[in-house]
PDB file of N, CA and C in Angstrom:
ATOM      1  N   UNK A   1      92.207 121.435  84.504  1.00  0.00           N
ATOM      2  CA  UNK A   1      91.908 121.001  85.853  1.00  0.00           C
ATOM      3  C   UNK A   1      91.499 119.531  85.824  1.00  0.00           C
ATOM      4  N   UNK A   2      91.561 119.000  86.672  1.00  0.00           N
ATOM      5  CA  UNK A   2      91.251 117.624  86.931  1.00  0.00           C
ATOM      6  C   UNK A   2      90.099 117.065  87.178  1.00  0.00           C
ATOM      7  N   UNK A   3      89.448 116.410  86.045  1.00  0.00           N
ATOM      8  CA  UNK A   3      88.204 115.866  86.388  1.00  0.00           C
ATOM      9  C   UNK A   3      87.708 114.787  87.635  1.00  0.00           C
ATOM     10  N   UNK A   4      87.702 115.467  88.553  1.00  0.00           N
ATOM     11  CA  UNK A   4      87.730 114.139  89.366  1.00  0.00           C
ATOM     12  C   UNK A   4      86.792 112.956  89.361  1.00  0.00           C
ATOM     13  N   UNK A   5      85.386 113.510  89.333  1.00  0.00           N
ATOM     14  CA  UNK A   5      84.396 112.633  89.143  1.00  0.00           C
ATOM     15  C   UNK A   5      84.205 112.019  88.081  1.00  0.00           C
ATOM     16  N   UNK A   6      84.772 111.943  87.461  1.00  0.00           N
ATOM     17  CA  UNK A   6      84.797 111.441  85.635  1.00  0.00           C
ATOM     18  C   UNK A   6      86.138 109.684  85.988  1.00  0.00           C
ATOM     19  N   UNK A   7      86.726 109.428  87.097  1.00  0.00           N
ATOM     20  CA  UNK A   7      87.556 108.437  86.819  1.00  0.00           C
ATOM     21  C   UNK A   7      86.975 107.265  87.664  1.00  0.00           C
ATOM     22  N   UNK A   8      87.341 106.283  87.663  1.00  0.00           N
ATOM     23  CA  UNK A   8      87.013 105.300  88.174  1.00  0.00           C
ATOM     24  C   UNK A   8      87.068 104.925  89.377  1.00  0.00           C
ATOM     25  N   UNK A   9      86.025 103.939  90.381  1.00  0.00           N
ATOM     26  CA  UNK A   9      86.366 104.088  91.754  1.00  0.00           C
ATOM     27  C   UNK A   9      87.421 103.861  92.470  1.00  0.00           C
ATOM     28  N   UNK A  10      88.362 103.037  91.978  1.00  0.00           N
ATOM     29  CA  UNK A  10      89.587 102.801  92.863  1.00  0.00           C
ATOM     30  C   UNK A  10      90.036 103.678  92.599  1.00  0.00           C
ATOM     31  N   UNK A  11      90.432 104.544  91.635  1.00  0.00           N
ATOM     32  CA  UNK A  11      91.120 105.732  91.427  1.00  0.00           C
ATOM     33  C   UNK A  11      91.013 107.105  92.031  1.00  0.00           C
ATOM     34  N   UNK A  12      89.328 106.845  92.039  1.00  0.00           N
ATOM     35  CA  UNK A  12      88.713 108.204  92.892  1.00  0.00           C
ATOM     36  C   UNK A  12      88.810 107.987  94.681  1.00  0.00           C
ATOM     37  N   UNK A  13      89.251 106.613  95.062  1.00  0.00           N
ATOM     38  CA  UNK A  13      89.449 106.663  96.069  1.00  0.00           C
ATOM     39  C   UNK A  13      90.640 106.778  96.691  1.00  0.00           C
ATOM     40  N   UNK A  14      91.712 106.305  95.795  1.00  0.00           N
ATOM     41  CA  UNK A  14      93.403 106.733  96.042  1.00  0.00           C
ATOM     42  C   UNK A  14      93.404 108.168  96.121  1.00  0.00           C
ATOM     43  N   UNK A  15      92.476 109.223  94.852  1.00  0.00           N
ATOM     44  CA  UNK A  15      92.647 110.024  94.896  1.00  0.00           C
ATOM     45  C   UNK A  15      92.359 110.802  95.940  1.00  0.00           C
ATOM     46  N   UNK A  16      91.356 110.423  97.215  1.00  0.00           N
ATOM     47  CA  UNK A  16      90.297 111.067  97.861  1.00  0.00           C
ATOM     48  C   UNK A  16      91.534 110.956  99.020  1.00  0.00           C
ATOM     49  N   UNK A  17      92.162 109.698  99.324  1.00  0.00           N
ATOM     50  CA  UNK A  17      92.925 109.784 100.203  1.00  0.00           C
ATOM     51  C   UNK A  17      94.343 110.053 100.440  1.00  0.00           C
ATOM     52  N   UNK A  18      94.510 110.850  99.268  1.00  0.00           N
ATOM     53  CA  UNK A  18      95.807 111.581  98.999  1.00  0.00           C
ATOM     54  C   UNK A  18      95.541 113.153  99.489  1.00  0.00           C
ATOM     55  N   UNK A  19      94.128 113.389  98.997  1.00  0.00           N
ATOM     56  CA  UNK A  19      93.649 114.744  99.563  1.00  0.00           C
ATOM     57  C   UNK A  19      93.613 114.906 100.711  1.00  0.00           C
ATOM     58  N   UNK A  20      92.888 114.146 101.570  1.00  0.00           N
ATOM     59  CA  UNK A  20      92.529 113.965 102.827  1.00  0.00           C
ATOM     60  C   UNK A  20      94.228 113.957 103.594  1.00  0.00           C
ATOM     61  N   UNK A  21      94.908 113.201 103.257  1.00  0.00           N
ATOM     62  CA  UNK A  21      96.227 113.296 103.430  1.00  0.00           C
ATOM     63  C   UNK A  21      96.885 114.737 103.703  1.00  0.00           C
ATOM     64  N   UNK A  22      96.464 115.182 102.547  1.00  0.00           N
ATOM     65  CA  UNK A  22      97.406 116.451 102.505  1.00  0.00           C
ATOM     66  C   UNK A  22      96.801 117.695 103.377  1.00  0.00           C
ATOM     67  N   UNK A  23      95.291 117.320 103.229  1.00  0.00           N
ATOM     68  CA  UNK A  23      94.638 118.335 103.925  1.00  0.00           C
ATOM     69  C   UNK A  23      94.409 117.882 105.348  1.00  0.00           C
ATOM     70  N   UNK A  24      95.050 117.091 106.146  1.00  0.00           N
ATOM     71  CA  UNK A  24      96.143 117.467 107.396  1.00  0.00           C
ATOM     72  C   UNK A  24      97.391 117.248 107.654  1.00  0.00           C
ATOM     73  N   UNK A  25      97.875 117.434 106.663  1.00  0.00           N
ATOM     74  CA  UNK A  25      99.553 117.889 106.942  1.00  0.00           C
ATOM     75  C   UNK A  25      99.353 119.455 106.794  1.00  0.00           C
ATOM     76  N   UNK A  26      98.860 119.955 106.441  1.00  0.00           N
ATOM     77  CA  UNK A  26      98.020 121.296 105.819  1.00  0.00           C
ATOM     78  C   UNK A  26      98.072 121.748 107.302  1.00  0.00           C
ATOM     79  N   UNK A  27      96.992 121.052 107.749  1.00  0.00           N
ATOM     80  CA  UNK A  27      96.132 121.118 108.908  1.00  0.00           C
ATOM     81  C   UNK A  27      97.108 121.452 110.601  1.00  0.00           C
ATOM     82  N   UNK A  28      98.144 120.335 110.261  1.00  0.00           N
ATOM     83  CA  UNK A  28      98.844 120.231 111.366  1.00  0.00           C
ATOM     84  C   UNK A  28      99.927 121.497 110.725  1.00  0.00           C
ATOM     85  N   UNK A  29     100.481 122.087 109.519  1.00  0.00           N
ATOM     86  CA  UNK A  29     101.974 122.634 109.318  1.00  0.00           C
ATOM     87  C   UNK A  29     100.687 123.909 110.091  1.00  0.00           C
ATOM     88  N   UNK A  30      99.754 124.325 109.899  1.00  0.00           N
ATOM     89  CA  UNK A  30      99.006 126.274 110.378  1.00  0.00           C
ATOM     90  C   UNK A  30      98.844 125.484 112.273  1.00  0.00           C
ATOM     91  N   UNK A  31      98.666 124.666 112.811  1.00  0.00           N
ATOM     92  CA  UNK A  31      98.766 124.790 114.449  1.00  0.00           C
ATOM     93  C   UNK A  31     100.092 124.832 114.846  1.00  0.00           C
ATOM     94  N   UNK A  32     101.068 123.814 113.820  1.00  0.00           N
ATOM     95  CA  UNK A  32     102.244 124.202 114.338  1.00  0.00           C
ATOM     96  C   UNK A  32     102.523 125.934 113.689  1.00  0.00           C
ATOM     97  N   UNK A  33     102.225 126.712 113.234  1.00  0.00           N
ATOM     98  CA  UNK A  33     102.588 127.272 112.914  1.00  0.00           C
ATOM     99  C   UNK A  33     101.888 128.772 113.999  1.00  0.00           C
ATOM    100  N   UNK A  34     100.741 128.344 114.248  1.00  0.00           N
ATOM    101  CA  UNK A  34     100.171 129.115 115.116  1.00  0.00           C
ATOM    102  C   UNK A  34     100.116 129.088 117.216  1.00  0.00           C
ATOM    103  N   UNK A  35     101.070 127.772 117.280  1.00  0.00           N
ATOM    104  CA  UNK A  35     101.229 127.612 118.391  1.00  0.00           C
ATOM    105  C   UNK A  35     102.694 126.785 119.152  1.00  0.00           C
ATOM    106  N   UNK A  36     103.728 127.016 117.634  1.00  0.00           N
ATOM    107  CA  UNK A  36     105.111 126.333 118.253  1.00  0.00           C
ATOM    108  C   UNK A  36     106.195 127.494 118.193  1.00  0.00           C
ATOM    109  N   UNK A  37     106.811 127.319 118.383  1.00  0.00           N
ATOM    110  CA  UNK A  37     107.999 128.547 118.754  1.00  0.00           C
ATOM    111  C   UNK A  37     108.942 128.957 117.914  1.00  0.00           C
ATOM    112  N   UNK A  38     109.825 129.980 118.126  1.00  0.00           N
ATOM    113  CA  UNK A  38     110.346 130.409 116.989  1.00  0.00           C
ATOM    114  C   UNK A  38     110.046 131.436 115.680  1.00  0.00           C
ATOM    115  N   UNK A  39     110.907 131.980 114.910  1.00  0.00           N
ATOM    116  CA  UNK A  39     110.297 133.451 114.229  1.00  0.00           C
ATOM    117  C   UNK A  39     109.420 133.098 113.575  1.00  0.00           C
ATOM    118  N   UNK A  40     108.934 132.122 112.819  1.00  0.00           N
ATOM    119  CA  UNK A  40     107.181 132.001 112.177  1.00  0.00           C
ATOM    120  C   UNK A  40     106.331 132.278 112.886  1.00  0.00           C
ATOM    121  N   UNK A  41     106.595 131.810 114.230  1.00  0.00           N
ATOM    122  CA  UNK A  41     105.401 131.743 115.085  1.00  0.00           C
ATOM    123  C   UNK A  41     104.102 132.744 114.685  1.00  0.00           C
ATOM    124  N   UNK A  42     103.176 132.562 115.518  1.00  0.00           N
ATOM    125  CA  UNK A  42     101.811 133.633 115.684  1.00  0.00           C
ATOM    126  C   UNK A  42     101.785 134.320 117.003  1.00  0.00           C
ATOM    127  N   UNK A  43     102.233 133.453 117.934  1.00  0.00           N
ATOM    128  CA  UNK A  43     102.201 133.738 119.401  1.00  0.00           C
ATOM    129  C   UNK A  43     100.612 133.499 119.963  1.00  0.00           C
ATOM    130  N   UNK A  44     100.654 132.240 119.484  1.00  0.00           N
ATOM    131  CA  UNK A  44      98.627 131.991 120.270  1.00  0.00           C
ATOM    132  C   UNK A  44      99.486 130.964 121.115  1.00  0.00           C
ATOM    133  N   UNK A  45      98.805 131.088 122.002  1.00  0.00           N
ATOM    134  CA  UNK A  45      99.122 129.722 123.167  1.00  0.00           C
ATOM    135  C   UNK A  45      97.717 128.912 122.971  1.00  0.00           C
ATOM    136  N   UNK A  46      98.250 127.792 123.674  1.00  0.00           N
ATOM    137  CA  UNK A  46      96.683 126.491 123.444  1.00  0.00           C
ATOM    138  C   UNK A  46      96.764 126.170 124.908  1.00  0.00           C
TER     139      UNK A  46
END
């Protein structure tokens, strides 16, 4: 596993915002997924 806190700050900060990144594309693929159309759907309306 990846030590995160063990690397250096520019590194830990590319790294922080690669996460953050992903954790809303994450974020946005489960609303689209819970409120856009088509057979994945969930069927929640907003």
């Amino acid at each position: 596993m990846h030590d995160f806190w063990s690397v250096d700050d520019d590194q830990r900060e590319e790294e922080l915002t690669q996460f953050l990144k992903n954790l809303v594309m994450a974020g946005g693929a489960l609303a689209l997924a819970t409120a856009g159309t088509g057979v994945w759907t969930v069927g929640v309306t907003l």
